[in-house]
C-alpha atoms as a PDB file:
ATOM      1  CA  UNK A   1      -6.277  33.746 -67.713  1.00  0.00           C
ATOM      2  CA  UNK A   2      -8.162  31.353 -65.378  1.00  0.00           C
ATOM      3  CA  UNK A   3      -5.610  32.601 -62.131  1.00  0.00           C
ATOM      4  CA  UNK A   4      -6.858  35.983 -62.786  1.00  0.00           C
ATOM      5  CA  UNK A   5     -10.272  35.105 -63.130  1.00  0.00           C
ATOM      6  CA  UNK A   6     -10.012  33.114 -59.933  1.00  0.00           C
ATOM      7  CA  UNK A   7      -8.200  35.645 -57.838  1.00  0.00           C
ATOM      8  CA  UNK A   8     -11.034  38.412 -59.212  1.00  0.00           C
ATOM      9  CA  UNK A   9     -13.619  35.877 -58.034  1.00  0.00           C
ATOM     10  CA  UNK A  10     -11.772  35.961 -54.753  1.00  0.00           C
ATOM     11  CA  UNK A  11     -11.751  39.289 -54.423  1.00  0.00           C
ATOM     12  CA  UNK A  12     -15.191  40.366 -55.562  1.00  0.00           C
ATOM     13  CA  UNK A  13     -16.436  37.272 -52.515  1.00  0.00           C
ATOM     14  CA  UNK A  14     -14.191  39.005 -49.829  1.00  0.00           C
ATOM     15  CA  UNK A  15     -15.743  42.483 -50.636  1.00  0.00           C
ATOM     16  CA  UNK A  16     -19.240  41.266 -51.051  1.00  0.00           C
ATOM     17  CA  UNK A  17     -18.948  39.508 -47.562  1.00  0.00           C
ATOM     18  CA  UNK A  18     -16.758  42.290 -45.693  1.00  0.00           C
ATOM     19  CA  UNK A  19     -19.906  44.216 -43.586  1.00  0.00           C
ATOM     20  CA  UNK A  20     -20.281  47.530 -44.850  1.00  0.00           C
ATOM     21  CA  UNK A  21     -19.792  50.616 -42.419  1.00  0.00           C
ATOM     22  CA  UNK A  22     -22.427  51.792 -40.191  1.00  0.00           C
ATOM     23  CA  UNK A  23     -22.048  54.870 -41.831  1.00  0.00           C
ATOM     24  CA  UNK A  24     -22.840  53.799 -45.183  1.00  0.00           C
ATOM     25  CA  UNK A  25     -25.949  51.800 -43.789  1.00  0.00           C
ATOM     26  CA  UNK A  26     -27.849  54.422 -42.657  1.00  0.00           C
ATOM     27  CA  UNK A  27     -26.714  56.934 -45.001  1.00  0.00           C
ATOM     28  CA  UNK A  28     -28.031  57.924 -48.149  1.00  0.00           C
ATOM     29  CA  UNK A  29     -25.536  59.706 -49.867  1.00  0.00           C
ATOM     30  CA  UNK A  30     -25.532  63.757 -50.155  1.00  0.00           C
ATOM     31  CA  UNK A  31     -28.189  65.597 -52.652  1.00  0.00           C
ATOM     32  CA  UNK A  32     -28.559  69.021 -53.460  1.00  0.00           C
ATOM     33  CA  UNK A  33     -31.099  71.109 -51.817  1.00  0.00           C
ATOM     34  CA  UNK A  34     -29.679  69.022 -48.818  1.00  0.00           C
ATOM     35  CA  UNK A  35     -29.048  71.173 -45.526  1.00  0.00           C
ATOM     36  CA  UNK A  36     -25.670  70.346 -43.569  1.00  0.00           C
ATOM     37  CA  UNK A  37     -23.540  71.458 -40.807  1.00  0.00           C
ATOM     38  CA  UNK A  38     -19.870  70.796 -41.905  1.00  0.00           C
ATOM     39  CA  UNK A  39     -16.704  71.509 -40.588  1.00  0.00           C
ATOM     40  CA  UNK A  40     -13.506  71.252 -42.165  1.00  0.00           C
ATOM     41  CA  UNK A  41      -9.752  72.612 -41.694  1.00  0.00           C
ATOM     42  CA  UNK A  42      -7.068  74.033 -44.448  1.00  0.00           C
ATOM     43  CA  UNK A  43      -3.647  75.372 -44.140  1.00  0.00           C
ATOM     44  CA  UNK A  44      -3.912  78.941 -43.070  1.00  0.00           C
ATOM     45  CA  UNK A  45      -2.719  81.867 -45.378  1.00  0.00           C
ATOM     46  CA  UNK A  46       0.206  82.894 -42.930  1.00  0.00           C
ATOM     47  CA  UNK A  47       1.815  79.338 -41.929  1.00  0.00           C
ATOM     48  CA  UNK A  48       1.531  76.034 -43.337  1.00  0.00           C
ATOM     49  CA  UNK A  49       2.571  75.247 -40.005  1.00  0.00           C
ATOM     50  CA  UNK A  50      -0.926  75.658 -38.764  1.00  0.00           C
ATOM     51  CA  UNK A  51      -4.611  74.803 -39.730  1.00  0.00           C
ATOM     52  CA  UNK A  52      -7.691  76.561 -39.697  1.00  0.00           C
ATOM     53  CA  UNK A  53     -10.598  74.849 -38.149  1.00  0.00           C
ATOM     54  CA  UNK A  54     -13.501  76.737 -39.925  1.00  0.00           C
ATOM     55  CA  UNK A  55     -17.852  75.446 -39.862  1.00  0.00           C
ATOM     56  CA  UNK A  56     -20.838  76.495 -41.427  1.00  0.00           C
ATOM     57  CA  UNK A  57     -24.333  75.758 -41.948  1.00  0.00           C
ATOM     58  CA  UNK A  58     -25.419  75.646 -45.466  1.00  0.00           C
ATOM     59  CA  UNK A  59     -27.394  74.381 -48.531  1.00  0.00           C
ATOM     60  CA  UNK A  60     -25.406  71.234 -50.771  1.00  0.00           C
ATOM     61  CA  UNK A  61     -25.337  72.463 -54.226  1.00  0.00           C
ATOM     62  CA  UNK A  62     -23.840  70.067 -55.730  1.00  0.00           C
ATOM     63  CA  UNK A  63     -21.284  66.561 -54.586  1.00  0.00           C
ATOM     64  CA  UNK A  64     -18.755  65.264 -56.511  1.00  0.00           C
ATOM     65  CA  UNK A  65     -16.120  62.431 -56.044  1.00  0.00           C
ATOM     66  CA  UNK A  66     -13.966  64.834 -54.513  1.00  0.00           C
ATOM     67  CA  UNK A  67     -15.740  67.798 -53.137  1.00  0.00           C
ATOM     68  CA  UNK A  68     -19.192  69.227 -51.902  1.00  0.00           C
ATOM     69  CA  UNK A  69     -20.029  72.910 -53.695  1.00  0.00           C
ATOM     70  CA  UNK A  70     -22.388  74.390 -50.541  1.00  0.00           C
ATOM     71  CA  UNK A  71     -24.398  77.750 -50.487  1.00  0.00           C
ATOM     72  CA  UNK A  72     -24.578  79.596 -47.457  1.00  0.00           C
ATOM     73  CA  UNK A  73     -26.676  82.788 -47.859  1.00  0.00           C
ATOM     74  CA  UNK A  74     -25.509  84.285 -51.697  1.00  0.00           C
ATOM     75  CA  UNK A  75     -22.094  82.866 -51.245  1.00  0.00           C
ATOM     76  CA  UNK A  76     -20.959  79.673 -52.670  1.00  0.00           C
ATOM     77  CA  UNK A  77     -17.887  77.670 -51.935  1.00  0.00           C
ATOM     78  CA  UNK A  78     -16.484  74.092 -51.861  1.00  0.00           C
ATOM     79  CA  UNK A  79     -14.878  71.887 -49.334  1.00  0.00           C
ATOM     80  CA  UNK A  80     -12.620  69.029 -50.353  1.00  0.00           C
ATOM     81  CA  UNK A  81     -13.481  65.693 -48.601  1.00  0.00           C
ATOM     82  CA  UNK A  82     -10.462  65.393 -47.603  1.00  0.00           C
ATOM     83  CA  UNK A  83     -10.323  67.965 -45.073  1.00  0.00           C
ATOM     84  CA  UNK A  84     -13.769  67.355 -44.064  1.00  0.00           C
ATOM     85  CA  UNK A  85     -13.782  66.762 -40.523  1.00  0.00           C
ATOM     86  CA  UNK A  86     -17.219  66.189 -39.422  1.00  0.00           C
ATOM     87  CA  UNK A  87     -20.353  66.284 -41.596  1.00  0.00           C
ATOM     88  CA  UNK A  88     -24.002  66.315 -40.797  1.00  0.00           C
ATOM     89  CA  UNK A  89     -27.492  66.553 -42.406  1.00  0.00           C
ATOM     90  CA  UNK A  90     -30.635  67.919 -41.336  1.00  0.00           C
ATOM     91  CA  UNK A  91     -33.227  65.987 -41.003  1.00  0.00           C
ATOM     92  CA  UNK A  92     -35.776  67.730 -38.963  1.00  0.00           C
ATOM     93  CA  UNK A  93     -36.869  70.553 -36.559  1.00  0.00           C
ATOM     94  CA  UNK A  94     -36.531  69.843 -33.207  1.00  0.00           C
ATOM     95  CA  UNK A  95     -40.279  69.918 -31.707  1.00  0.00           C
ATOM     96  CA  UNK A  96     -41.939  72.256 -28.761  1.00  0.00           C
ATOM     97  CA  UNK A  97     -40.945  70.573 -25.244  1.00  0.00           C
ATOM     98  CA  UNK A  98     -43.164  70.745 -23.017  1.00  0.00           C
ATOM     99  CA  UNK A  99     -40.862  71.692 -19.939  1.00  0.00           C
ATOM    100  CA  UNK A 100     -39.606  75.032 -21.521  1.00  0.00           C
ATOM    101  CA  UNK A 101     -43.475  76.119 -22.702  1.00  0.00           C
ATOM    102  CA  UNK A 102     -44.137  75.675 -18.643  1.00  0.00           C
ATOM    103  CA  UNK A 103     -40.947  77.299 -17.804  1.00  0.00           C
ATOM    104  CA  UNK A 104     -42.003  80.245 -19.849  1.00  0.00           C
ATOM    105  CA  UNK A 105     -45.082  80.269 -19.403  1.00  0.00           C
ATOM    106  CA  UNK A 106     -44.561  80.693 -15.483  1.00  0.00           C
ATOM    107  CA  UNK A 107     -42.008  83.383 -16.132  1.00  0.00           C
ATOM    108  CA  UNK A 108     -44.768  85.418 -18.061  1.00  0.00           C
ATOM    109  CA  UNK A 109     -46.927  84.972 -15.423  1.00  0.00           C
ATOM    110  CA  UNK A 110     -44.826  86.579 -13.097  1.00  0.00           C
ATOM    111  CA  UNK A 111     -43.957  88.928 -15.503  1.00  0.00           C
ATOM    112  CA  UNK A 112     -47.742  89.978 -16.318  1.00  0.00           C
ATOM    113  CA  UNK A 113     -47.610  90.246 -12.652  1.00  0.00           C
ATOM    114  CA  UNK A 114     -45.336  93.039 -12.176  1.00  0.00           C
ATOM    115  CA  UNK A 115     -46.479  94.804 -14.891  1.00  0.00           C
ATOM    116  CA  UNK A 116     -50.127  94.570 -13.716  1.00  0.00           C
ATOM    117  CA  UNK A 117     -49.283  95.733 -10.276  1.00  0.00           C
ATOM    118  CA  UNK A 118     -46.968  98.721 -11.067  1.00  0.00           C
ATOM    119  CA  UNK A 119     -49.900  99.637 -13.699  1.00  0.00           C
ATOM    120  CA  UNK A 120     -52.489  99.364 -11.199  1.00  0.00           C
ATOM    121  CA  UNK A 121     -49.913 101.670  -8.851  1.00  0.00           C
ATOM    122  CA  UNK A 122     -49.837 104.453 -11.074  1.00  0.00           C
ATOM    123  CA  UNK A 123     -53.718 104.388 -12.202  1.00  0.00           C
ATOM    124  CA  UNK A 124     -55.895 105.814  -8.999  1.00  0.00           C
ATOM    125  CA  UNK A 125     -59.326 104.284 -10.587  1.00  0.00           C
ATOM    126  CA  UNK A 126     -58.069 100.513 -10.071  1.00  0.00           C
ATOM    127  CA  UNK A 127     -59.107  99.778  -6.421  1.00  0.00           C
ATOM    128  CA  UNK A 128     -57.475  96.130  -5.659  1.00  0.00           C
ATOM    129  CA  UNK A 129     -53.623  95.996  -7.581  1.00  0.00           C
ATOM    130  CA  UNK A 130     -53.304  92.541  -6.370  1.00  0.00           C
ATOM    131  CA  UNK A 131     -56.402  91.034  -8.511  1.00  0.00           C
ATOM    132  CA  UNK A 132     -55.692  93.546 -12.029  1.00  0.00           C
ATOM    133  CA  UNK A 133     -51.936  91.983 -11.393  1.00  0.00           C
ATOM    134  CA  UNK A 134     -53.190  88.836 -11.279  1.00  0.00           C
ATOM    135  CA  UNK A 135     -55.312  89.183 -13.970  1.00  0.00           C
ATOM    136  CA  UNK A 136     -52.967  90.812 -16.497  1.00  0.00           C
ATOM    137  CA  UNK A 137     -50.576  87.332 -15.584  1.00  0.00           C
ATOM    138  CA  UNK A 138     -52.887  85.009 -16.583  1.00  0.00           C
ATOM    139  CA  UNK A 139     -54.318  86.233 -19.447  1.00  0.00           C
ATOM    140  CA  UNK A 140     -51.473  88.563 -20.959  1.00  0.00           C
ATOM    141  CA  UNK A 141     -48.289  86.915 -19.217  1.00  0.00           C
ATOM    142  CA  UNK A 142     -48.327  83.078 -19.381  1.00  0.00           C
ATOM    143  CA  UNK A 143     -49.689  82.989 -23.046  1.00  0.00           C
ATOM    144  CA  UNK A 144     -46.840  85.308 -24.158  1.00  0.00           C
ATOM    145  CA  UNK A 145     -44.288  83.523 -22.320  1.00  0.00           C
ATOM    146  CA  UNK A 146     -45.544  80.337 -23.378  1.00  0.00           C
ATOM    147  CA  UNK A 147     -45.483  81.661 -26.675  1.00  0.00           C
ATOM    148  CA  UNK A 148     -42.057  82.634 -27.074  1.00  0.00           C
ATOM    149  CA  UNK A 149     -40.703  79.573 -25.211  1.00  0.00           C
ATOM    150  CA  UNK A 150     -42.697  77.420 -28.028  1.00  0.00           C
ATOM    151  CA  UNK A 151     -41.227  79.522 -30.748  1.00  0.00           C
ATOM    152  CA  UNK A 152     -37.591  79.390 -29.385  1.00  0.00           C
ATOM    153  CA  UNK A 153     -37.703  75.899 -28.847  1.00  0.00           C
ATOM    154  CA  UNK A 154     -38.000  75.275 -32.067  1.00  0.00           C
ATOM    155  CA  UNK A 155     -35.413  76.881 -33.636  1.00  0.00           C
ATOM    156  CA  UNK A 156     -33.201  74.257 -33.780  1.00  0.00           C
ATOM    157  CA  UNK A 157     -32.594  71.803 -36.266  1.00  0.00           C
ATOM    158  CA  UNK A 158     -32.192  67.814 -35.479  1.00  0.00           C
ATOM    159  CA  UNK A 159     -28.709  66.492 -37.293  1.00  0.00           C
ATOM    160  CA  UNK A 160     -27.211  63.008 -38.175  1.00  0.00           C
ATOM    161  CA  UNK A 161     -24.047  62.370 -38.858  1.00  0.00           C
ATOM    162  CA  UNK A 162     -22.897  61.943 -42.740  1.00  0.00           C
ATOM    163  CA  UNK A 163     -19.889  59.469 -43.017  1.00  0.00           C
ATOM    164  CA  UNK A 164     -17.405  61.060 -45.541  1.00  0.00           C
ATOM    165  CA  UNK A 165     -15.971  57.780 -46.247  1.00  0.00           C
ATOM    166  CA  UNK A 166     -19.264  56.828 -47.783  1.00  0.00           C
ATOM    167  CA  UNK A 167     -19.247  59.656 -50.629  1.00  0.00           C
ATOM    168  CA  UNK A 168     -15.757  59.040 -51.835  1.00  0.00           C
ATOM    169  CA  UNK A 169     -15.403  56.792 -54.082  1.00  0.00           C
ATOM    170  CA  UNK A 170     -11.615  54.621 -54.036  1.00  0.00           C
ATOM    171  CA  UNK A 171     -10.341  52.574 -51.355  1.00  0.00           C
ATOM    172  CA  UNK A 172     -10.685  53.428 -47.872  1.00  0.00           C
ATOM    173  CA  UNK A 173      -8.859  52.849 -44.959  1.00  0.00           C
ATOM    174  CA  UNK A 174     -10.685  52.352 -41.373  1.00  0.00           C
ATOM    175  CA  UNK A 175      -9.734  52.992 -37.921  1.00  0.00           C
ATOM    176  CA  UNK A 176      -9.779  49.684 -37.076  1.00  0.00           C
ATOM    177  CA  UNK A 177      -7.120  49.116 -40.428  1.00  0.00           C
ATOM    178  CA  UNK A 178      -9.377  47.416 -42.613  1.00  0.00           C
ATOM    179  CA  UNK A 179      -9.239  48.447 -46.040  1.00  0.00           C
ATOM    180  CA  UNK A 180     -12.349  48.783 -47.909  1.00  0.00           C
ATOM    181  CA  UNK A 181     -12.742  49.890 -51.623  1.00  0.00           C
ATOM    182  CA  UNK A 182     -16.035  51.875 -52.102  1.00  0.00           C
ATOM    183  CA  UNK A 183     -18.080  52.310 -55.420  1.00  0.00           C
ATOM    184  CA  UNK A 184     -20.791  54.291 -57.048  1.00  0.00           C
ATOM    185  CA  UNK A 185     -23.636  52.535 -58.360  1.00  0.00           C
ATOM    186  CA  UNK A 186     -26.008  54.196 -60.864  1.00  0.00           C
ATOM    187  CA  UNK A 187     -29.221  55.751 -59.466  1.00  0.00           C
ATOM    188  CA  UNK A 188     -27.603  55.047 -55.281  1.00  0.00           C
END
């Protein structure tokens, strides 16, 4: 009874002192409502020969020990860790840059322009084209350009990288060849 007790105290020191993944440090694991960008791979219907690399964008409805149950749109479906091959979460929008609002806002300008010069062309009351073009491209042109450069920069969301590892409980096997056993705690 004591040489087990001993060799569980050994164990439960090597664990406790093995440095946990960089994954799992900055990590939290996966909650619902959660958005993610996974991709994953299966055995194709036609050949088991052959897998199927397949991604999506979607909402986590719910994790277990095994799987992740996602919602994309009014579909639902679940992916088995263990043909999870990469596995992100959002965490934020990525903001207006500066560059692009100039970039468009210089290509309404020129825009406004044109416009304001072939308008002037075809209306005989406007005496100078060159000033109602250059009018109509900065105060119709480089707002809207800057506009929609501001609105398309932001489209896109900012992603970190979810270590699958982390979410499965068992023992775990690194690149490197360490071998790891990972638990659940209550309320982590």
């Amino acid at each position: 009874m004591n040489r087990r007790l001993a060799v569980a105290f050994c164990l439960s020191v090597a664990l406790l002192a093995t440095p946990a993944s960089v994954d799992s440090q900055s990590n939290p694991a996966l909650a619902p409502g959660d958005e993610v960008r996974i991709r994953w791979s299966y055995a194709g219907a036609t050949s088991f020969a052959h897998s199927v690399t397949q991604w999506a964008v979607a909402e986590v409805v719910d994790v277990s020990p095994s799987h992740v149950m996602l919602r994309r749109g009014s579909r639902n479906f679940t992916v088995p860790f263990r043909s999870v091959q990469s596995l992100e979460r959002r965490i934020g929008t990525k903001p207006a840059s500066a560059p692009r609002m100039v970039i468009g806002s210089a290509l309404g300008f020129l825009g406004g322009v044109a416009f304001g010069v072939a308008s002037a062309q075809a209306d005989p009351t406007i005496e100078n084209h060159g000033d109602y073009g250059l009018s109509m491209g900065v105060l119709v042109g480089a707002p809207v350009g800057a506009l929609v450069a501001w609105a398309t920069s932001r489209e896109r969301g900012i992603y970190e990288r979810v270590g699958v590892r982390q979410l499965v409980e068992g023992w775990t096997v690194d690149p490197s060849g360490r071998v790891g056993l990972t638990v659940r705690l209550p309320g982590g």
